[in-house]
N, C-alpha and C. Protein backbone atom coordinates (compact mmCIF):
# COMPACT_ATOMS: atom_id res chain seq x y z
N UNK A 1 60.55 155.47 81.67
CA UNK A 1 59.30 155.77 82.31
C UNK A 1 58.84 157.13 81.83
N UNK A 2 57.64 156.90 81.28
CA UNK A 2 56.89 158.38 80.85
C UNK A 2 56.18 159.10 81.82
N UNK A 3 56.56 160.22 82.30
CA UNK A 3 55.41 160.59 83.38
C UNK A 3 54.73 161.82 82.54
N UNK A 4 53.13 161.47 82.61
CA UNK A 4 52.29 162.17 81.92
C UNK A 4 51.29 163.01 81.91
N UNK A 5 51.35 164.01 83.46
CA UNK A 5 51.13 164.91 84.01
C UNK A 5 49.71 164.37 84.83
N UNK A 6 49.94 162.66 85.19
CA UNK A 6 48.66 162.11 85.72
C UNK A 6 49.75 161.86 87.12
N UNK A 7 49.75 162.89 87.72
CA UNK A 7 50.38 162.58 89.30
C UNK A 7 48.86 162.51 90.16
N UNK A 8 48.19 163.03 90.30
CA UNK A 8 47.28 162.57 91.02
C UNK A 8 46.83 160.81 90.96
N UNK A 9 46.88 160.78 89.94
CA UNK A 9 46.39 158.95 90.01
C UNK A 9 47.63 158.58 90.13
N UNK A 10 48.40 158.66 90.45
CA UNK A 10 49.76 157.79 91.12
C UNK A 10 49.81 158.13 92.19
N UNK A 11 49.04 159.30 92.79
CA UNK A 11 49.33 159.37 94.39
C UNK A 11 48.34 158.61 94.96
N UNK A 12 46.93 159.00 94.05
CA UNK A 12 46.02 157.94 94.46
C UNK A 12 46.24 156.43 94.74
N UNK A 13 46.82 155.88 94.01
CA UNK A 13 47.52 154.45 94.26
C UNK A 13 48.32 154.15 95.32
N UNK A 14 49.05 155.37 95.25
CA UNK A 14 50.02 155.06 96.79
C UNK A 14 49.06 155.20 97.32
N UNK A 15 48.19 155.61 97.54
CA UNK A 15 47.45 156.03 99.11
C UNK A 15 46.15 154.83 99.76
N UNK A 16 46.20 154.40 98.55
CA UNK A 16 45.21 153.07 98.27
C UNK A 16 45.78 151.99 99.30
N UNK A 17 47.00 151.52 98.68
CA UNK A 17 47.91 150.66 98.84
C UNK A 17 48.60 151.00 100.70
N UNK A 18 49.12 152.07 100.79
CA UNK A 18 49.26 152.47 101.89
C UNK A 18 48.02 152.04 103.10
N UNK A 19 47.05 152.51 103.03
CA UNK A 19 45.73 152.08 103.72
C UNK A 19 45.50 151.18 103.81
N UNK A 20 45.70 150.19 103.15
CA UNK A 20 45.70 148.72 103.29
C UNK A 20 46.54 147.73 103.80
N UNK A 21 47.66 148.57 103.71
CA UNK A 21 48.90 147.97 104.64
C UNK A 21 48.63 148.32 106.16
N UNK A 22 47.54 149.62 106.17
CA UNK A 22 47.34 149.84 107.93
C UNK A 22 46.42 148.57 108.44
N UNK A 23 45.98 148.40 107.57
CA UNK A 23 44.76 147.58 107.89
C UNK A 23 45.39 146.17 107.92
N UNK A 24 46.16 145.73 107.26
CA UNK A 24 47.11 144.11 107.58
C UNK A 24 47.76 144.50 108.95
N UNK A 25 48.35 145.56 109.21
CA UNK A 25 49.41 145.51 110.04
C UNK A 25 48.02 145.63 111.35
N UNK A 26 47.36 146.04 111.53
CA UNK A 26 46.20 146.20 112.59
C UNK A 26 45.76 144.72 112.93
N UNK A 27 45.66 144.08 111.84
CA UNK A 27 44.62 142.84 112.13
C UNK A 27 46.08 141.87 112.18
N UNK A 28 47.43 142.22 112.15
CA UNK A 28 48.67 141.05 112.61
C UNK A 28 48.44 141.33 113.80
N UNK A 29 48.36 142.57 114.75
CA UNK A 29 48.69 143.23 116.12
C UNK A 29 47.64 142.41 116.52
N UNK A 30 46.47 142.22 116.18
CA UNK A 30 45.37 141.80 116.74
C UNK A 30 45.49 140.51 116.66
N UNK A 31 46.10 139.51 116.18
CA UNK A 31 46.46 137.99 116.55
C UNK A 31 47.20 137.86 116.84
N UNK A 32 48.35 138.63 117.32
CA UNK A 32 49.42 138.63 118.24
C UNK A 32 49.15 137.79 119.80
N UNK A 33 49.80 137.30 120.36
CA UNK A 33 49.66 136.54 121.59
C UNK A 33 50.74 137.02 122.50
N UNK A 34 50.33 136.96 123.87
CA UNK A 34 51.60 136.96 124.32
C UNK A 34 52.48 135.37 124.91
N UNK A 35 53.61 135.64 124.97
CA UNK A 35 53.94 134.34 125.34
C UNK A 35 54.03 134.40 126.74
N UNK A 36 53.59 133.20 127.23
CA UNK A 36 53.66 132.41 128.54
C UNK A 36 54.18 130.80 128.76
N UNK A 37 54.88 130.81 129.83
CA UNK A 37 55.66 129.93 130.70
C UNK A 37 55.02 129.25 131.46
N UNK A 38 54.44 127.98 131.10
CA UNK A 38 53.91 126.96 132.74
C UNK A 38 55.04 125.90 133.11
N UNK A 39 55.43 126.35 134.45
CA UNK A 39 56.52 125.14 134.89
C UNK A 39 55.70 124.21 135.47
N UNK A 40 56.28 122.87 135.68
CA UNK A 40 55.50 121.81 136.17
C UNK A 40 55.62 121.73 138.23
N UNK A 41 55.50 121.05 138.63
CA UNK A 41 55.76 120.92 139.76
C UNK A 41 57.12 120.55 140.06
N UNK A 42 57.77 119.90 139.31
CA UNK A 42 59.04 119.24 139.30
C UNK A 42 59.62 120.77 139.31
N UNK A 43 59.75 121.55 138.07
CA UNK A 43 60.76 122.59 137.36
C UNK A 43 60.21 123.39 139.09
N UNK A 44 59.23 123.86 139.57
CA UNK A 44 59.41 124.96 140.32
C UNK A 44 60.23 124.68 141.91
N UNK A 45 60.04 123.08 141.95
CA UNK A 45 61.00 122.80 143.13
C UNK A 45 62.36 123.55 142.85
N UNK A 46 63.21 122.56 141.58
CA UNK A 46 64.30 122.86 141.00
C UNK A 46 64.54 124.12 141.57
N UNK A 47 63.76 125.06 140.88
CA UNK A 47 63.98 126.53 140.57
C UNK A 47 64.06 127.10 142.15
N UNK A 48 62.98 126.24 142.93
CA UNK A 48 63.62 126.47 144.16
C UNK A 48 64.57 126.49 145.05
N UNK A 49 64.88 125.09 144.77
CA UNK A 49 66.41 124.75 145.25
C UNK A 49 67.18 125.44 144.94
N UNK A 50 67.51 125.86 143.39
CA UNK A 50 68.43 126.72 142.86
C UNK A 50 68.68 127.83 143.60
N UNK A 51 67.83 129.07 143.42
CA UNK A 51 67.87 129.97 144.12
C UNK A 51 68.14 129.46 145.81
N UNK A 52 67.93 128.84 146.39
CA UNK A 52 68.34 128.76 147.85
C UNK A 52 70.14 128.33 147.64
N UNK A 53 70.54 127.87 146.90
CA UNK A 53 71.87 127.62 146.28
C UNK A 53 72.49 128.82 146.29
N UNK A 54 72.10 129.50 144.85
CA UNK A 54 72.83 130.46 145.01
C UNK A 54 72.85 131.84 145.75
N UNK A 55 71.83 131.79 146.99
CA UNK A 55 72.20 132.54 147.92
C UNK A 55 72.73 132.02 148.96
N UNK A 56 73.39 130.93 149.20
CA UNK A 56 74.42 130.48 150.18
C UNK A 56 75.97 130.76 149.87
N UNK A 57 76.26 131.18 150.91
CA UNK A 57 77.72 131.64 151.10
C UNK A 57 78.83 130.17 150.37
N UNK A 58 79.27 130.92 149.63
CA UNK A 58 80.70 129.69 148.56
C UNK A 58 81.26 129.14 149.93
N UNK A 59 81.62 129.44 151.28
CA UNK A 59 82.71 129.42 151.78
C UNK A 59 82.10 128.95 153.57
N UNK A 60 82.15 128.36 153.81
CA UNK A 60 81.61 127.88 155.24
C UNK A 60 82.85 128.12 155.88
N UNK A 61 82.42 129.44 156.43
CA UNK A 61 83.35 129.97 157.49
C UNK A 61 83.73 129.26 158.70
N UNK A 62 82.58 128.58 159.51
CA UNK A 62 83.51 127.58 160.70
C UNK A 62 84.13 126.75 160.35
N UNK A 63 83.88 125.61 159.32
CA UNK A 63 84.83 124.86 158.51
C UNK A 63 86.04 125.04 158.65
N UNK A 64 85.98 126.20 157.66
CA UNK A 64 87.70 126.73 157.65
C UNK A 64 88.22 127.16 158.64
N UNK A 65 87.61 128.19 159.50
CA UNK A 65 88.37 128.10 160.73
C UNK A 65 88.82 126.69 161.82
N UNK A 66 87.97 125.81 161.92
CA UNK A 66 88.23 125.00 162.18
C UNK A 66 89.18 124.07 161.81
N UNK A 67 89.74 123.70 160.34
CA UNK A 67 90.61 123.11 159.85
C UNK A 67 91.75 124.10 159.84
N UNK A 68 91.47 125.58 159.63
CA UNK A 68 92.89 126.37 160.22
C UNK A 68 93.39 126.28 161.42
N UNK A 69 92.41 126.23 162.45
CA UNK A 69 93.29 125.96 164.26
C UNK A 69 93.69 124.50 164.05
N UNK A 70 93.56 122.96 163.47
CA UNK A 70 94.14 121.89 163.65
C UNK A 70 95.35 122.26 163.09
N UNK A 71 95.47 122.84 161.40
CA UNK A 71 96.48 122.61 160.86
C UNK A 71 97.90 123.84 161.21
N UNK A 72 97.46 124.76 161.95
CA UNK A 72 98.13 125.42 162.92
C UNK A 72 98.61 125.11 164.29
N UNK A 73 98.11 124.06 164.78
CA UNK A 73 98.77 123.56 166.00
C UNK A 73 99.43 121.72 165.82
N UNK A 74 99.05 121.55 164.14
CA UNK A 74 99.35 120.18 164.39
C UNK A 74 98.69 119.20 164.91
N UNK A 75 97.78 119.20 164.65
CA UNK A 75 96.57 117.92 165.06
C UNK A 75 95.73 117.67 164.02
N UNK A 76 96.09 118.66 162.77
CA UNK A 76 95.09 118.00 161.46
C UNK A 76 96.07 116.66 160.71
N UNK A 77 95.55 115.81 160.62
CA UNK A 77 96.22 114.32 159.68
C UNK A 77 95.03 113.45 159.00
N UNK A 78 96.00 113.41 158.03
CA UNK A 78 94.95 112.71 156.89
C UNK A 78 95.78 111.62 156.32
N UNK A 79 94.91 110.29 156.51
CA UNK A 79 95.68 109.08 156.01
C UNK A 79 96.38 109.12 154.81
N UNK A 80 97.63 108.60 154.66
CA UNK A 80 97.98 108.40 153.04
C UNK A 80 96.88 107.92 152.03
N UNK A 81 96.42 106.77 152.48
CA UNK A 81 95.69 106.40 151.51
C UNK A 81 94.14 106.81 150.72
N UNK A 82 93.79 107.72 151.91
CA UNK A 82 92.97 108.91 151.65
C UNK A 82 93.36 109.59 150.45
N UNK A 83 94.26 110.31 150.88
CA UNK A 83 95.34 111.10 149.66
C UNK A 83 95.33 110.59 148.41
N UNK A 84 96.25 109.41 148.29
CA UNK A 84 96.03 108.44 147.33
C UNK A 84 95.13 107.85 146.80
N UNK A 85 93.73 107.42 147.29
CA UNK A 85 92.65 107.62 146.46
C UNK A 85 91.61 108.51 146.04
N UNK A 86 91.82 109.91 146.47
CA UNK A 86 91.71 111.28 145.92
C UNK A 86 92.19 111.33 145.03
N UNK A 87 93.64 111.35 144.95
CA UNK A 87 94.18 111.55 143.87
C UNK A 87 93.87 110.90 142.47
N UNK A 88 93.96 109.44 142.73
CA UNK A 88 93.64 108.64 141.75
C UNK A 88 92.37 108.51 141.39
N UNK A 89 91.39 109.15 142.13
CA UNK A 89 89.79 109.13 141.50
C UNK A 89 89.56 110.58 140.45
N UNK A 90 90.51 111.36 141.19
CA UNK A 90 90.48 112.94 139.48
C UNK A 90 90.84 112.24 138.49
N UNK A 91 89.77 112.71 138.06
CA UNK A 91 89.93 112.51 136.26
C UNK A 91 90.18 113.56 135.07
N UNK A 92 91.33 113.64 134.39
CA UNK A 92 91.96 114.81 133.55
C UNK A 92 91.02 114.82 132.52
């Protein structure tokens, strides 16, 4: 590469070129969109239900107390065959 004491017309070029890249990048910003989400009637039930889900307690406290006082005094019983088709309906 010969450089031939013409730096001004090479800066001129950059500066050309530069300016014109403001001007693409201006008019991309300007067809830019933003994105948006329409749920249907179906999805916002869902989304309802969901959230009412996961703000319910994992653990139903009278439940368990309740099956703790039978199986502490001996009055909780559960058929064999209950058992046995529990068992045999898990699937590995």
């Amino acid at each position: 590469m010969i450089i031939n004491g013409n730096v001004q017309a090479v800066a001129g070029a950059y500066s050309v070129s530069s300016s014109g890249g403001v001007k693409r990048a201006a008019s991309v910003q300007a067809m830019q969109k933003s994105d948006e989400v329409h749920l249907s009637s179906e999805g916002q039930s869902f989304s309802s239900m969901l959230q009412k889900l996961q703000n319910m307690d994992d653990v139903r406290g009278s439940k368990v107390q309740e099956l703790s006082a039978k199986v502490a005094d001996g009055s909780y019983n559960v058929p064999n065959e209950n058992i046995a088709a529990s068992l045999l309906g898990v699937r590995f």
